[in-house]
PDB file of N, CA and C in Angstrom:
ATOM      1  N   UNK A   1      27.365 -12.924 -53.555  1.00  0.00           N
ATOM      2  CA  UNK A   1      28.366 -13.878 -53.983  1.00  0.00           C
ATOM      3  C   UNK A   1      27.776 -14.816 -55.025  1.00  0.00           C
ATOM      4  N   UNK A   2      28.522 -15.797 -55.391  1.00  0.00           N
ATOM      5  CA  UNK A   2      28.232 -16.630 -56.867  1.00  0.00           C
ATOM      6  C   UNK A   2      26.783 -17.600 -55.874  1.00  0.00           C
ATOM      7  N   UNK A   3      27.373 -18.024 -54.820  1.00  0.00           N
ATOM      8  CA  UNK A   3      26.475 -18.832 -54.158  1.00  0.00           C
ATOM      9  C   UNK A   3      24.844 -18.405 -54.279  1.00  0.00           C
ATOM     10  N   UNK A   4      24.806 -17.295 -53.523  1.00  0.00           N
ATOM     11  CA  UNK A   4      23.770 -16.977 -53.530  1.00  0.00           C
ATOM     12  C   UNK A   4      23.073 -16.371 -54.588  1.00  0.00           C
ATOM     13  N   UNK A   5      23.885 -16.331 -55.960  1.00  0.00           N
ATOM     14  CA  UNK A   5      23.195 -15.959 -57.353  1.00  0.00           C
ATOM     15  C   UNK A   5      23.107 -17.441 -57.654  1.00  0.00           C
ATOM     16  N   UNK A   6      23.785 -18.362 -57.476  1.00  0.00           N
ATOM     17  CA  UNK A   6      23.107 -20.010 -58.088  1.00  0.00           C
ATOM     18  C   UNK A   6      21.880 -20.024 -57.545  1.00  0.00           C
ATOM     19  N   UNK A   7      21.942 -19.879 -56.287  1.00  0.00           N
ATOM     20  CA  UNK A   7      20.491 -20.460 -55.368  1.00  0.00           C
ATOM     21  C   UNK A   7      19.442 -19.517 -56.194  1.00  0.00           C
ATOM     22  N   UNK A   8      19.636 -18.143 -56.230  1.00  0.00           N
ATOM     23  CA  UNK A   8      18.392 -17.373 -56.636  1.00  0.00           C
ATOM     24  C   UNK A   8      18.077 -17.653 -58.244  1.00  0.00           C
ATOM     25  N   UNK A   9      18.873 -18.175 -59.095  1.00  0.00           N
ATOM     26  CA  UNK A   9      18.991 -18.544 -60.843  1.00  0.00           C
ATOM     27  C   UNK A   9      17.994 -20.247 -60.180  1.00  0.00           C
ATOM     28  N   UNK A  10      18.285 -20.768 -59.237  1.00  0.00           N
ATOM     29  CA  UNK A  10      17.488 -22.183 -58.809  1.00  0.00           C
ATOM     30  C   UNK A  10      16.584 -21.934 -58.772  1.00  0.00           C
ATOM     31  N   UNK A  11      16.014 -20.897 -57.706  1.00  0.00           N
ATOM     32  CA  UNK A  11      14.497 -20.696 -57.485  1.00  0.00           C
ATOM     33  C   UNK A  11      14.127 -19.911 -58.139  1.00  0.00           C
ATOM     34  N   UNK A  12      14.253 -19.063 -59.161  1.00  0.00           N
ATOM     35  CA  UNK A  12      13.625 -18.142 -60.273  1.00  0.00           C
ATOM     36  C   UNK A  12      13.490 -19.059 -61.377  1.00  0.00           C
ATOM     37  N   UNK A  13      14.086 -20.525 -61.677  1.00  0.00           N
ATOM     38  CA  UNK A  13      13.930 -21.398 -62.649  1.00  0.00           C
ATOM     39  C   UNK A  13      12.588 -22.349 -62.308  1.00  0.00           C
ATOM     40  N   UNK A  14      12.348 -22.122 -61.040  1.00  0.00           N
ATOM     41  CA  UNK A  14      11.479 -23.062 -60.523  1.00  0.00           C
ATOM     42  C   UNK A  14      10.628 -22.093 -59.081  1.00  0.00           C
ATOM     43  N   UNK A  15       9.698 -21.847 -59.262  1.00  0.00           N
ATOM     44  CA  UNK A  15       8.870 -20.753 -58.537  1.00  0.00           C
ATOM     45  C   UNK A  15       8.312 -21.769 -57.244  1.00  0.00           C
ATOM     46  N   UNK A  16       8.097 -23.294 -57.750  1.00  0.00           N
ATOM     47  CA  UNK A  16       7.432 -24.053 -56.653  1.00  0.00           C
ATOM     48  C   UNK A  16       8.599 -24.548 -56.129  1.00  0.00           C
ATOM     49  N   UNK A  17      10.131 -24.561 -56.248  1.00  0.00           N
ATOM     50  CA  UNK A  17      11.107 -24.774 -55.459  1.00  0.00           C
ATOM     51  C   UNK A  17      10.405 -24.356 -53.629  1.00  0.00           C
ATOM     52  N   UNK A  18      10.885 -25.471 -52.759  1.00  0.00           N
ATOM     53  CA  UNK A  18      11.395 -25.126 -51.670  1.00  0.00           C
ATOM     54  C   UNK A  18      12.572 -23.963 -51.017  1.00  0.00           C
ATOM     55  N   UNK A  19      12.760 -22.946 -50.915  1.00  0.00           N
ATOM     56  CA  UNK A  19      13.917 -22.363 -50.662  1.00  0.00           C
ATOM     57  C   UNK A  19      14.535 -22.622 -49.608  1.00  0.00           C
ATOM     58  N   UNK A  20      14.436 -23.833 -48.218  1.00  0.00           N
ATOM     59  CA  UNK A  20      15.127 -24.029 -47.431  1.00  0.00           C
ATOM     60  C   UNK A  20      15.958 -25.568 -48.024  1.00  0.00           C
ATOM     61  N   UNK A  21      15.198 -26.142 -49.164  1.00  0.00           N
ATOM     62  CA  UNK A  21      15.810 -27.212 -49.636  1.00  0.00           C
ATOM     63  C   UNK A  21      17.113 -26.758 -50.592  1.00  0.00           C
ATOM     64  N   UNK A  22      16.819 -25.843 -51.497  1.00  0.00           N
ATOM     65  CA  UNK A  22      17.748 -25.088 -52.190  1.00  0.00           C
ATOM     66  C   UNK A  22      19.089 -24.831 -50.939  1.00  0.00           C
ATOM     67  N   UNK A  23      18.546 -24.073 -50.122  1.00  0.00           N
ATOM     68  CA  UNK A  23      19.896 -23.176 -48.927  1.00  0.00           C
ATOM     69  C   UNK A  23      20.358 -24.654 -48.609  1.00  0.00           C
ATOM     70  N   UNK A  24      19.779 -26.119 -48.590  1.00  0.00           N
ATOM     71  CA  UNK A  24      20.548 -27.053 -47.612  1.00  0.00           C
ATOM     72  C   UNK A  24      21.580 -27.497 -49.083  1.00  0.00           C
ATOM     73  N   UNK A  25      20.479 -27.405 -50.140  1.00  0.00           N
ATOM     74  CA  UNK A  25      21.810 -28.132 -50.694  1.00  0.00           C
ATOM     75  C   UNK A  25      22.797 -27.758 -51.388  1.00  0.00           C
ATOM     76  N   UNK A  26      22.676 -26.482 -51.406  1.00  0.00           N
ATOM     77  CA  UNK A  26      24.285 -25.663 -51.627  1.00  0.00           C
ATOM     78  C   UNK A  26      25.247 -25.560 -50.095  1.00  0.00           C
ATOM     79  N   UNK A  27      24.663 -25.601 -49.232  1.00  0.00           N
ATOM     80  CA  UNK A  27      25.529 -25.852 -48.059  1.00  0.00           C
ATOM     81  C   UNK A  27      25.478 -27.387 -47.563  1.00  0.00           C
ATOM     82  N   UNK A  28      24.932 -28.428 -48.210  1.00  0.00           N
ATOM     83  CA  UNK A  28      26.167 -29.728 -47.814  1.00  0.00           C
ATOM     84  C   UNK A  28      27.287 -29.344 -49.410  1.00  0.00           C
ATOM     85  N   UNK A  29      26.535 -28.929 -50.514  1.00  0.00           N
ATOM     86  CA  UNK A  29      27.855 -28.873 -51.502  1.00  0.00           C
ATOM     87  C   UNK A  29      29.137 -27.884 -51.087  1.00  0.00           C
ATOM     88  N   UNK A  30      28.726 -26.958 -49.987  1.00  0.00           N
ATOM     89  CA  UNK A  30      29.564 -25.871 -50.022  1.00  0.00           C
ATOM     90  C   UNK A  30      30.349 -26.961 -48.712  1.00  0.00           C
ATOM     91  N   UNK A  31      30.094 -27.648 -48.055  1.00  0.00           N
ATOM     92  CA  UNK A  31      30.344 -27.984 -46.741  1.00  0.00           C
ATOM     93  C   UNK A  31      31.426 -29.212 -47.535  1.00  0.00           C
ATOM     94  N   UNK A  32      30.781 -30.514 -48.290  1.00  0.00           N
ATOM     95  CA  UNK A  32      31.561 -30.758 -48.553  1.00  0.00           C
ATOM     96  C   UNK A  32      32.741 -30.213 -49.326  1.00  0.00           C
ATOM     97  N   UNK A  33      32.731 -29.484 -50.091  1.00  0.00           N
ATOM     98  CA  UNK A  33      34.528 -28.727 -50.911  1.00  0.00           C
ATOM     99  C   UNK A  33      34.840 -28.406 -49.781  1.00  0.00           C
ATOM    100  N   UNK A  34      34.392 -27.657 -48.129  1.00  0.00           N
ATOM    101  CA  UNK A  34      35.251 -27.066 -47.502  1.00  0.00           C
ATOM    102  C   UNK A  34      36.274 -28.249 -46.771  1.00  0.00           C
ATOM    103  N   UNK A  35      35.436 -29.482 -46.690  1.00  0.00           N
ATOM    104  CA  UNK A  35      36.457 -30.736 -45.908  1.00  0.00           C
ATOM    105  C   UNK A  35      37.176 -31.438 -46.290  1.00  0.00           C
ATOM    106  N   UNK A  36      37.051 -31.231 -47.815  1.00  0.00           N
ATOM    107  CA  UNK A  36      37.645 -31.513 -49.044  1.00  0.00           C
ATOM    108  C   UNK A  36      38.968 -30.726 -49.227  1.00  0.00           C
ATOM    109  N   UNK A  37      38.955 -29.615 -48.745  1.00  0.00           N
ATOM    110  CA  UNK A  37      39.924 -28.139 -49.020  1.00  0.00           C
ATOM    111  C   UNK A  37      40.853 -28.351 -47.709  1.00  0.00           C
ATOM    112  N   UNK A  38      40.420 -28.976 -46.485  1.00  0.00           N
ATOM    113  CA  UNK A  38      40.558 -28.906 -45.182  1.00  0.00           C
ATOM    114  C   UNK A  38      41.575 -30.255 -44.567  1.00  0.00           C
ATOM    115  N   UNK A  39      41.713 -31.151 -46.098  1.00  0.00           N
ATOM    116  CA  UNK A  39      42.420 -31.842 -45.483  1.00  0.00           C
ATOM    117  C   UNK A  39      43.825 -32.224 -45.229  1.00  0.00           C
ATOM    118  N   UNK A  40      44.350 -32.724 -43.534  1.00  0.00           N
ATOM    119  CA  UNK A  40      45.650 -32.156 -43.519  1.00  0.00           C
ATOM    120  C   UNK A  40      46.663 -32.747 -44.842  1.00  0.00           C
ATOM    121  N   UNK A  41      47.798 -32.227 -44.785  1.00  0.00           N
ATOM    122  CA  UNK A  41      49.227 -32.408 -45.870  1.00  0.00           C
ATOM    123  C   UNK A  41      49.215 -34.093 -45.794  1.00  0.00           C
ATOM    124  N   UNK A  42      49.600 -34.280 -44.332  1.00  0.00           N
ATOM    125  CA  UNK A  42      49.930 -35.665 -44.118  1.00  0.00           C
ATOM    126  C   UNK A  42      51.319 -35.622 -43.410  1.00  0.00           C
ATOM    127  N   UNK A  43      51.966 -34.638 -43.034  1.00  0.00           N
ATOM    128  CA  UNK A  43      53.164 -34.013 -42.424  1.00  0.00           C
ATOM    129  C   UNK A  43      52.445 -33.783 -40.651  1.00  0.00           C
ATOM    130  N   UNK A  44      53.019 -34.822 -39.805  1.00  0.00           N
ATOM    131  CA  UNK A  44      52.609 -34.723 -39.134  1.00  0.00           C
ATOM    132  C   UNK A  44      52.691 -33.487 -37.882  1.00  0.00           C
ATOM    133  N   UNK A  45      54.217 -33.094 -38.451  1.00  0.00           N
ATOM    134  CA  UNK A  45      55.014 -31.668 -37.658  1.00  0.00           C
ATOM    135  C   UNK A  45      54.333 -30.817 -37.996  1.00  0.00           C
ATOM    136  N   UNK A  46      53.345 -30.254 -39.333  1.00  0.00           N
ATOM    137  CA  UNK A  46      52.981 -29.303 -39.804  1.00  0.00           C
ATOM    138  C   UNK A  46      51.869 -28.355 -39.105  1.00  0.00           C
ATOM    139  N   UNK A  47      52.610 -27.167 -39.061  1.00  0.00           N
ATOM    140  CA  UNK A  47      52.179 -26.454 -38.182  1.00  0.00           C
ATOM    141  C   UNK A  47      50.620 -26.049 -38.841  1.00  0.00           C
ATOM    142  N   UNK A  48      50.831 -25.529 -40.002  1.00  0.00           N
ATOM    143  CA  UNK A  48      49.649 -25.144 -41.064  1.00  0.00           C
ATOM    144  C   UNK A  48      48.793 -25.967 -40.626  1.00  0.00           C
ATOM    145  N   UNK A  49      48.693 -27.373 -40.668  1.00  0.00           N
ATOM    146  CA  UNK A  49      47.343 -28.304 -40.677  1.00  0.00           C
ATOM    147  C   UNK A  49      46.859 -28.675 -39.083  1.00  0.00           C
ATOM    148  N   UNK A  50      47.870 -28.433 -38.381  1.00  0.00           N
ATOM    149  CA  UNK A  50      47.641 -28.914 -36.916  1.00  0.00           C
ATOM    150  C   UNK A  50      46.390 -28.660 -36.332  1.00  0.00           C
ATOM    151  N   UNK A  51      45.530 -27.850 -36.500  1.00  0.00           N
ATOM    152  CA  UNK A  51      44.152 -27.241 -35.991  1.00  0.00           C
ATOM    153  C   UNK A  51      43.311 -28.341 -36.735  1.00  0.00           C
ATOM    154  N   UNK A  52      43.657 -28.513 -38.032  1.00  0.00           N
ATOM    155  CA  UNK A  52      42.706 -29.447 -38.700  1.00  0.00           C
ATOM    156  C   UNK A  52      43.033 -31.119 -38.795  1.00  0.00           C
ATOM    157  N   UNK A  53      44.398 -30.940 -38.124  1.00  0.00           N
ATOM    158  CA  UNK A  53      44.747 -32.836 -38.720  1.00  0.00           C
ATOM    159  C   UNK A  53      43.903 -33.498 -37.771  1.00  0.00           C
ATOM    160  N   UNK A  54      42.531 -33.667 -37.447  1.00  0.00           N
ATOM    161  CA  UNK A  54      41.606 -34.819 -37.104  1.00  0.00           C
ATOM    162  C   UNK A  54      40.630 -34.017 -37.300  1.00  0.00           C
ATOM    163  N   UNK A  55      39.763 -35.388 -37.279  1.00  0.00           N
ATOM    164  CA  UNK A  55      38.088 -34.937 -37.759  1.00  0.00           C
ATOM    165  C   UNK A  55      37.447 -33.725 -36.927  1.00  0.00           C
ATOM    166  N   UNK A  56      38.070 -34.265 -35.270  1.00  0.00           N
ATOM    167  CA  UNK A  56      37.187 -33.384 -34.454  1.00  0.00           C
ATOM    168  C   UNK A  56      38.011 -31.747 -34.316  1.00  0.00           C
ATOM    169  N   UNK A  57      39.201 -31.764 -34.686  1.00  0.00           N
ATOM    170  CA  UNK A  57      39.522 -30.970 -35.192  1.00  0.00           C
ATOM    171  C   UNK A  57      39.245 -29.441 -36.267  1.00  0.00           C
ATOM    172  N   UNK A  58      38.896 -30.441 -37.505  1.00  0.00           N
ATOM    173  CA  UNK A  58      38.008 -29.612 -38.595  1.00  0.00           C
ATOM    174  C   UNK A  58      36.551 -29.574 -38.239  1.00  0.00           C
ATOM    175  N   UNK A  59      36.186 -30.017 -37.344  1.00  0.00           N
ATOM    176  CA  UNK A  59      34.198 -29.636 -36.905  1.00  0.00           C
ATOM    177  C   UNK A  59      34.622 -28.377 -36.303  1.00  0.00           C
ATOM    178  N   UNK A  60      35.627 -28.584 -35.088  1.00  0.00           N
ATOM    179  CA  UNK A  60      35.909 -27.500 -34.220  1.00  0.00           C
ATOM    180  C   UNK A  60      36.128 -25.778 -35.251  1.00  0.00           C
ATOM    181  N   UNK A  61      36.712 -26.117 -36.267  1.00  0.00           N
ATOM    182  CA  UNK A  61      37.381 -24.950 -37.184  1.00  0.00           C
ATOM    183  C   UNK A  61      35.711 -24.575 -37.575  1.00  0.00           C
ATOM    184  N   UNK A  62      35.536 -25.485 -38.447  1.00  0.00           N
ATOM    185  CA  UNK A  62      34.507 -25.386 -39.147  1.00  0.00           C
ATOM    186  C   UNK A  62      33.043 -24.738 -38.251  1.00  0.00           C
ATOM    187  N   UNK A  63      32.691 -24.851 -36.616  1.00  0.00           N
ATOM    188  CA  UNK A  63      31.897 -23.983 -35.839  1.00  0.00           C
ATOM    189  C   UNK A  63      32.558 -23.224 -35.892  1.00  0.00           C
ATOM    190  N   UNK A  64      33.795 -22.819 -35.814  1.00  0.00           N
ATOM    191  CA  UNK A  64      34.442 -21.703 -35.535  1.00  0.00           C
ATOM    192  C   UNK A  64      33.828 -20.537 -37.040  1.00  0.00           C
ATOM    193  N   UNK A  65      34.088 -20.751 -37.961  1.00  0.00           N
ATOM    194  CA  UNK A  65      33.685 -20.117 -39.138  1.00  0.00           C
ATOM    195  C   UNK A  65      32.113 -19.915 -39.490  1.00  0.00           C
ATOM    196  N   UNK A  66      31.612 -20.590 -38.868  1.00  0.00           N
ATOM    197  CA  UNK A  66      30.040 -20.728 -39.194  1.00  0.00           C
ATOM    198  C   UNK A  66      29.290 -19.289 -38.766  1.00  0.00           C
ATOM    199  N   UNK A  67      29.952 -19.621 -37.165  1.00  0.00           N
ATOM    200  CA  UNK A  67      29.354 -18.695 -36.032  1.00  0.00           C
ATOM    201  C   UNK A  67      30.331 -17.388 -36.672  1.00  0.00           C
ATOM    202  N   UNK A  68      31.302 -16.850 -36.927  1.00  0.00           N
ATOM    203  CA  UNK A  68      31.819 -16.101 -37.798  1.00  0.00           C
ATOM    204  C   UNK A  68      31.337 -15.421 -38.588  1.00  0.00           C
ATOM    205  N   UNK A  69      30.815 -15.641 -39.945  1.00  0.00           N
ATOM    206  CA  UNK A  69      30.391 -16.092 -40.787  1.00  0.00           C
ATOM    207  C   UNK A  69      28.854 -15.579 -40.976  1.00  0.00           C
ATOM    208  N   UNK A  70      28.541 -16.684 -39.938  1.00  0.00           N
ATOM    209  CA  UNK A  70      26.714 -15.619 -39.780  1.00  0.00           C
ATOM    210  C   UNK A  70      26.853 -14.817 -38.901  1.00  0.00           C
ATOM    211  N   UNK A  71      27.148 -14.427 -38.188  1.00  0.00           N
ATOM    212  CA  UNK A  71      27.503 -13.203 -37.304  1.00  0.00           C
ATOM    213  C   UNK A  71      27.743 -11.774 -38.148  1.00  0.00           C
ATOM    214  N   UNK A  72      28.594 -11.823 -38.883  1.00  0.00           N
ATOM    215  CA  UNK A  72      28.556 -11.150 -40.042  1.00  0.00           C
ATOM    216  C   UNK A  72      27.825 -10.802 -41.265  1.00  0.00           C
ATOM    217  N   UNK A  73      26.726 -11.719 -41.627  1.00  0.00           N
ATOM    218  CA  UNK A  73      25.448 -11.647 -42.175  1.00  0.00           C
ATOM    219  C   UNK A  73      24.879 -10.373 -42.092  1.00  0.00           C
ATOM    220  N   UNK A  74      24.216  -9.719 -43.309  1.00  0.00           N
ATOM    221  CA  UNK A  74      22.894  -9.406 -42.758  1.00  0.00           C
ATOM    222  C   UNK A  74      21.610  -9.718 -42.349  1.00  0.00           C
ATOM    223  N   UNK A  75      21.695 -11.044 -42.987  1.00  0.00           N
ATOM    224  CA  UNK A  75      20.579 -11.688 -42.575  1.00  0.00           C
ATOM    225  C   UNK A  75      20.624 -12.491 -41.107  1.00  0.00           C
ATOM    226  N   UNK A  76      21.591 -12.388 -40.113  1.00  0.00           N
ATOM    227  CA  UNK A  76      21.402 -13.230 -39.152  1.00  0.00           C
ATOM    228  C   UNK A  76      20.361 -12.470 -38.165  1.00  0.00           C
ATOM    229  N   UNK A  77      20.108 -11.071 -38.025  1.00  0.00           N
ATOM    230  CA  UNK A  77      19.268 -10.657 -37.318  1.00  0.00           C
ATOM    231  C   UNK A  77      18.168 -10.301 -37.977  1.00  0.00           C
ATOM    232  N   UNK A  78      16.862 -10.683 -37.933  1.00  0.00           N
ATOM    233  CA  UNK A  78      15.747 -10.217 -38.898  1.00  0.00           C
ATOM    234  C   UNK A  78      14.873  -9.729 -37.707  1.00  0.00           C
ATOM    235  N   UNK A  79      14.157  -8.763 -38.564  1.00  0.00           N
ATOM    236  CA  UNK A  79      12.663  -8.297 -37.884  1.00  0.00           C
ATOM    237  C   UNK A  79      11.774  -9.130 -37.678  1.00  0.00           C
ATOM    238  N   UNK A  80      11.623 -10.153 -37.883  1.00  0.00           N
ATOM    239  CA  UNK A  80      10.942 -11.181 -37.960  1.00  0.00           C
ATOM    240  C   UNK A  80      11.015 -12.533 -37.108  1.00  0.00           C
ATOM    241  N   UNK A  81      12.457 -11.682 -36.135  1.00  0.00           N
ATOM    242  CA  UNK A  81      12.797 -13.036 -35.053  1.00  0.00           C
ATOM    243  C   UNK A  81      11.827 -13.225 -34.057  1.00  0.00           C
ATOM    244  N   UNK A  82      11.719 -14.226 -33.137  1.00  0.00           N
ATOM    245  CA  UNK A  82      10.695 -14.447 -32.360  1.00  0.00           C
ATOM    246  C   UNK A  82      10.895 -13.654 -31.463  1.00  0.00           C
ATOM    247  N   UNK A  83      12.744 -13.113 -31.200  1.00  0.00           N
ATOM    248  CA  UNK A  83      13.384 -12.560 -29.863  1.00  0.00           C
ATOM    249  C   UNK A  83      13.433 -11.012 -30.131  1.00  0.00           C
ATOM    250  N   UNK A  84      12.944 -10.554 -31.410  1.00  0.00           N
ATOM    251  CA  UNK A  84      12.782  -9.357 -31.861  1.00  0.00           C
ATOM    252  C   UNK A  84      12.081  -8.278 -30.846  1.00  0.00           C
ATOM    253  N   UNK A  85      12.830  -6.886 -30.703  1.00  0.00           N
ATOM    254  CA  UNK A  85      11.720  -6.237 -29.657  1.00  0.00           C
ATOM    255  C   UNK A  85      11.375  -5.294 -30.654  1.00  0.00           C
ATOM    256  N   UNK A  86       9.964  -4.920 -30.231  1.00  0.00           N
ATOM    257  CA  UNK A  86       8.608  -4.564 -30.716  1.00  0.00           C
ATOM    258  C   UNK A  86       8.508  -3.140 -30.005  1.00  0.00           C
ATOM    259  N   UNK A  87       8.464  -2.292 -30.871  1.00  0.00           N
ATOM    260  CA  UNK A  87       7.943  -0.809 -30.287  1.00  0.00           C
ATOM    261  C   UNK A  87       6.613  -0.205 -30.198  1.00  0.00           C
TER     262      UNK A  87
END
């Protein structure tokens, strides 16, 4: 995706980059547009926003997509996990 070609155009511009500082700060930028994108109409009947019309609301959505999201990854399971089994 575009995301992860910014991050890699970041750290190929800069070799002594951090790459977990890079991943945080495209995901508070990606995090904020999503709460930004997330907020309700202002229609309080509205069925569309009802999951999201309060804060604790959109956290709730927003784990909901995360765990989603990386679950679907390829990278969420690596050879390299601590919980990894070993042949």
């Amino acid at each position: 995706t575009k995301a992860v070609d910014l991050g890699n155009k970041i750290a190929d511009k800069d070799r002594d980059a951090d790459l977990w500082d890079i991943a945080d700060g495209l995901l508070a930028g990606a995090l904020q547009y999503w709460l930004y994108s997330r907020q309700p109409c202002g229609d309080p009947r509205c069925q569309d926003c009802l999951p999201i019309s309060t804060a604790e609301g959109r956290m709730a959505e927003l784990k909901r997509l995360i765990e989603q999201l990386a679950a679907e990854s390829e990278y969420f399971h690596t050879p390299t996990d601590s919980n990894a089994g070993r042949a």
